[in-house]
Protein backbone atom coordinates (compact mmCIF):
# COMPACT_ATOMS: atom_id res chain seq x y z
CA UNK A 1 0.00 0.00 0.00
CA UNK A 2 1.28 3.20 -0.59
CA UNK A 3 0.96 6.74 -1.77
CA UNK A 4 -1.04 9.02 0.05
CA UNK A 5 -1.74 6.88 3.09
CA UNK A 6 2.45 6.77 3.42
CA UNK A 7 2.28 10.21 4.70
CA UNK A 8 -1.26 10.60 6.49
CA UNK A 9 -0.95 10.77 10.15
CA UNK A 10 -1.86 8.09 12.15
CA UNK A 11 -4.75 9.88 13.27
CA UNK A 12 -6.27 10.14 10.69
CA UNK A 13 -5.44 6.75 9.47
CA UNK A 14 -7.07 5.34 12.27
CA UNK A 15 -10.24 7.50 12.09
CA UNK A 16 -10.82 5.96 8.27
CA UNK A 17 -9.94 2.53 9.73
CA UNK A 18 -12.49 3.33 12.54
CA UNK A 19 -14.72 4.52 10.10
CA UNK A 20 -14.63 1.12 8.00
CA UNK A 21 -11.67 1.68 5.60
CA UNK A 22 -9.70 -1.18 7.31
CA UNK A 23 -7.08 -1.98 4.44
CA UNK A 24 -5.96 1.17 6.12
CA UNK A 25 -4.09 -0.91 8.62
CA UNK A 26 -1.58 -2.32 6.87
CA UNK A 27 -0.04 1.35 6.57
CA UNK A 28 0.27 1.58 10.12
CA UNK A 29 1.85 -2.07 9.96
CA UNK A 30 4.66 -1.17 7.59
CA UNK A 31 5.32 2.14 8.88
CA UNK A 32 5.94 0.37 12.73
CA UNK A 33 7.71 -3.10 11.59
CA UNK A 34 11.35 -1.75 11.77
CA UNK A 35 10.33 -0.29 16.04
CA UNK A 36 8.33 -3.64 17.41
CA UNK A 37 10.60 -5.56 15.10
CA UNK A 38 13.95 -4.08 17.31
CA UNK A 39 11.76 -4.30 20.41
CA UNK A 40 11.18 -7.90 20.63
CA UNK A 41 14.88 -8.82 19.56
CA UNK A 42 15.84 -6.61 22.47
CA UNK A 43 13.72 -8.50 24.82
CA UNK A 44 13.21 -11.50 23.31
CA UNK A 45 16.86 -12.18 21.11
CA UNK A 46 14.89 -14.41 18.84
CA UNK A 47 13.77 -13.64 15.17
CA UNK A 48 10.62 -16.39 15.42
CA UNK A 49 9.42 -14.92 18.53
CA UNK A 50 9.71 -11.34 17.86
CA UNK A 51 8.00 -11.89 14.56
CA UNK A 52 5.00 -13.77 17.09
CA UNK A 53 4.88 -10.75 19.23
CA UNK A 54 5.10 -8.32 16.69
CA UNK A 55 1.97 -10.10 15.13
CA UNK A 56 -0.06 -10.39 17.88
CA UNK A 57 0.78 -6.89 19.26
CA UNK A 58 -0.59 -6.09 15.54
CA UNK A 59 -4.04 -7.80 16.16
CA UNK A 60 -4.16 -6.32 20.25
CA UNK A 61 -3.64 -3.25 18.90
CA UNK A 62 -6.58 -3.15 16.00
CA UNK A 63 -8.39 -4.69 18.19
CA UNK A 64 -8.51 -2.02 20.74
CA UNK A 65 -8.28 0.73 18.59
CA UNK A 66 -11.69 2.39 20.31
CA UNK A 67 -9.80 2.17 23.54
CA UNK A 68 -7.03 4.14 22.36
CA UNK A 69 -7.30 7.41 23.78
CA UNK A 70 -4.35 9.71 22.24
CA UNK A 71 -3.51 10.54 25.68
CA UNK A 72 0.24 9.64 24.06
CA UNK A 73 1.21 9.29 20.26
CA UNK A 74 -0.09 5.79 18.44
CA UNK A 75 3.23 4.72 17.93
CA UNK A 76 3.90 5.04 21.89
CA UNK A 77 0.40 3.43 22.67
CA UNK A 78 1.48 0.84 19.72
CA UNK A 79 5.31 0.00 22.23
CA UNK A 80 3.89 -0.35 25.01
CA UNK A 81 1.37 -3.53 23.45
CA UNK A 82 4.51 -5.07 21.98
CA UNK A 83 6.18 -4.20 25.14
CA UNK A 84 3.66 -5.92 27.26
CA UNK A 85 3.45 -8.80 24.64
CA UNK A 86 7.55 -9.67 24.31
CA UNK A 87 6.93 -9.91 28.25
CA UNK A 88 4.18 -12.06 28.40
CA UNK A 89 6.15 -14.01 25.63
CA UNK A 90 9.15 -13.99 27.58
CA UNK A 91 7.55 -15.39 30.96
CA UNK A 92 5.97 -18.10 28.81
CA UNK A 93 8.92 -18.94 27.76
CA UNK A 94 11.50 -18.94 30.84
CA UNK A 95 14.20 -20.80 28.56
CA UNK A 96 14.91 -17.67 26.74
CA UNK A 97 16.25 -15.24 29.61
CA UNK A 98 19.46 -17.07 29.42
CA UNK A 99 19.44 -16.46 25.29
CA UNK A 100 19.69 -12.84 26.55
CA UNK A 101 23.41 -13.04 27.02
CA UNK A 102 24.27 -15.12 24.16
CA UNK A 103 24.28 -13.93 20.63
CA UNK A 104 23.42 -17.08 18.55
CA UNK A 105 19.78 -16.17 18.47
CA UNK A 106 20.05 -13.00 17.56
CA UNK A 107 18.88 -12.34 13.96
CA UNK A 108 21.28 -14.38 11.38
CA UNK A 109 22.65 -10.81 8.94
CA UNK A 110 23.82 -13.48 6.40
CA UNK A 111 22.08 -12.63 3.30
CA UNK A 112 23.82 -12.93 -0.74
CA UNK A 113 23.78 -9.15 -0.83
CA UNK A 114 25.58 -8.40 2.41
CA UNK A 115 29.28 -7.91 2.16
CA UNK A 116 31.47 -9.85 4.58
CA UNK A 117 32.19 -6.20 6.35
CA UNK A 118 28.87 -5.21 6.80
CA UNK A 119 27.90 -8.75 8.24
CA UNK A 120 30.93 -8.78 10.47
CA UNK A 121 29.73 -5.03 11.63
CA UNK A 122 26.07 -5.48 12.06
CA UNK A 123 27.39 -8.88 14.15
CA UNK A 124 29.40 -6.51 16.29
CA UNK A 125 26.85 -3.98 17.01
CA UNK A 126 24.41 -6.54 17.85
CA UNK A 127 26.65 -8.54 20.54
CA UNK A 128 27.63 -5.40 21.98
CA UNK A 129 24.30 -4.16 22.55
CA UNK A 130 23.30 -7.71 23.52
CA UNK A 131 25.93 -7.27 26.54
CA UNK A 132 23.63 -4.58 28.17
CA UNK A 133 20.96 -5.54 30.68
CA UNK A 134 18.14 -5.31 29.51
CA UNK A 135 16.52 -1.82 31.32
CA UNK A 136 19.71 -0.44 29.58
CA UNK A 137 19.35 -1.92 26.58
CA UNK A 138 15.84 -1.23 25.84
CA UNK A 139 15.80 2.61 26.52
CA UNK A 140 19.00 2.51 23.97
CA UNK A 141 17.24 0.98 21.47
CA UNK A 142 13.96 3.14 22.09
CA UNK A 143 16.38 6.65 22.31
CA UNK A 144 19.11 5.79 19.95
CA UNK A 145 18.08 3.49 17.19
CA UNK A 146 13.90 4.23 17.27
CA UNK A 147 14.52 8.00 17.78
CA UNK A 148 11.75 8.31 20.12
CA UNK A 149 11.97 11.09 22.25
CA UNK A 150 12.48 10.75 26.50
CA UNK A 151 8.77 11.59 26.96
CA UNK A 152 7.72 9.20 24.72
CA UNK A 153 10.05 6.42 26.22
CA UNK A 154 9.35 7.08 29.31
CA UNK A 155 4.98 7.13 28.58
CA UNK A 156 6.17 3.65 27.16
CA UNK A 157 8.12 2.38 29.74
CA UNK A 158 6.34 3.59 32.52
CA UNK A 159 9.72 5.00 34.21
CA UNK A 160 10.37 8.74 34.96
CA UNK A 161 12.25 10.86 32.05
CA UNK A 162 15.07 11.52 34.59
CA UNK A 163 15.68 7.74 34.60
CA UNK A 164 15.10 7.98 30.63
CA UNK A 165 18.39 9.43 30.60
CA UNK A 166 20.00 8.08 33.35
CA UNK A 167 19.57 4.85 32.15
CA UNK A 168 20.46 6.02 28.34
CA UNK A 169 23.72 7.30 29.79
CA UNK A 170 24.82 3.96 31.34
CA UNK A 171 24.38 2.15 28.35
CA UNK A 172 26.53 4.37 26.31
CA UNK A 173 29.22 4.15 29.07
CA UNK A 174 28.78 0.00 29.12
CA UNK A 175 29.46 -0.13 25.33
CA UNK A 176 32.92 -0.77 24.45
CA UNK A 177 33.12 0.60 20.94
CA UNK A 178 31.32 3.94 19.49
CA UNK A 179 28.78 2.81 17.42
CA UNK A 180 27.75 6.51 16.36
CA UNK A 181 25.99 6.34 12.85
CA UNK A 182 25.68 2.57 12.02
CA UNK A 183 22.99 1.90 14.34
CA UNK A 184 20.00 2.75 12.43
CA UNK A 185 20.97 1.04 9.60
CA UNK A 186 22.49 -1.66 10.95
CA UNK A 187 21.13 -2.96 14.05
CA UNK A 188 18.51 -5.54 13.69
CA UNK A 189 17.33 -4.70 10.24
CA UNK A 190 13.91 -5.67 8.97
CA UNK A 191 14.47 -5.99 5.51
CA UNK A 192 11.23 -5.62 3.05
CA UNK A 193 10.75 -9.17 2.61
CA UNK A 194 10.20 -9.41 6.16
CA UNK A 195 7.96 -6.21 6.48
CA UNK A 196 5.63 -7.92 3.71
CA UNK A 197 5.36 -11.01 5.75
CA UNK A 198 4.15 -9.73 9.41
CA UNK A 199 1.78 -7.37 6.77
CA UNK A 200 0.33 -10.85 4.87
CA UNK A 201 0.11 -12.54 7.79
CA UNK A 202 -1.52 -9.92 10.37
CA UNK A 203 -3.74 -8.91 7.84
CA UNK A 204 -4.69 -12.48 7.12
CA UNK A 205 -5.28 -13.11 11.16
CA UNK A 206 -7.91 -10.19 10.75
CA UNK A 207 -9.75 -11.85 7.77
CA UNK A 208 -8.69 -8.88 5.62
């Protein structure tokens, strides 16, 4: 989907959804892959599960749309479902808090048209982050590689914006190598591919 609904606001998006036009979604589904998609590898370092949360924070979220009350942003409201859902995943499944410190689940960057230094770099940036507990490594991910602001990661986080940085702080000081201006395109990519699948999929689960 694309054109015009690329650059509506949500708001408005969601109004037509609300108002029947519910192809609409997908537009809010592509435009929020890459976020949830780095959110559940932070909490959940494994592609198949962030992919499950991902979809059914997707299907909460549409779901509830009536009960979202733009108190915050949609794409705040939207992280704190896939928050809540990569933690419900995660106490399902108590055999993946020790994958949190290991980096063989994290998402496999070898692809044809990767070079061998981008693969070794995006391997690097991924182990170091994966080093950082995980309050640390979330509000990183959220600040640095999401760009959302401290109010918003804080509204999604439920922790004061003083902590926002406090905690944002540490985790710069606990990396060992300045990873500057490769993050964003770098750090657990979701390629198109990818983006088209949670889109077929979610939209599928909602009969669409």
């Amino acid at each position: 989907m694309a054109g015009q609904t690329d650059i509506m606001p949500d708001e408005e998006l969601i109004a037509r959804i609300q108002s029947g036009e519910k192809r609409l979604f997908e537009s809010l589904i592509r435009k929020y892959n890459q976020r949830l998609y780095r959110i559940g590898m932070a909490i959940l370092a494994d592609e198949a599960e962030a992919e499950d949360a991902m979809q059914t924070a997707y299907i909460n979220a549409y779901e509830h749309l009536s009960q979202f009350e733009r108190r915050s942003s949609f794409g705040t409201w939207l992280t704190r479902i896939m928050l809540n859902q990569c933690y419900e995943q995660k106490r399902k499944n108590k055999h993946l808090l020790s994958s949190l410190e290991q980096t063989d689940n994290f998402m496999d960057m070898k692809t044809p048209g990767n070079e061998l230094a981008n693969k070794e770099l995006s391997n690097l940036l991924e182990q170091a982050i994966a080093q950082l507990p995980e309050k640390y490594r979330l509000v990183f991910v959220l600040r640095e590689i999401e760009d959302m602001s401290v109010r918003e990661t804080s509204m999604a986080l439920h922790i004061e914006e003083p902590n926002v940085k406090v905690r944002l702080n540490r985790a710069k000081s606990m990396l060992r190598e300045n990873l500057g201006g490769y993050m964003k395109d770098h750090v657990y990519s979701f390629h198109l591919s990818k983006c088209n699948r949670i889109v077929n999929q979610v939209m599928q689960r909602l009969g669409m």
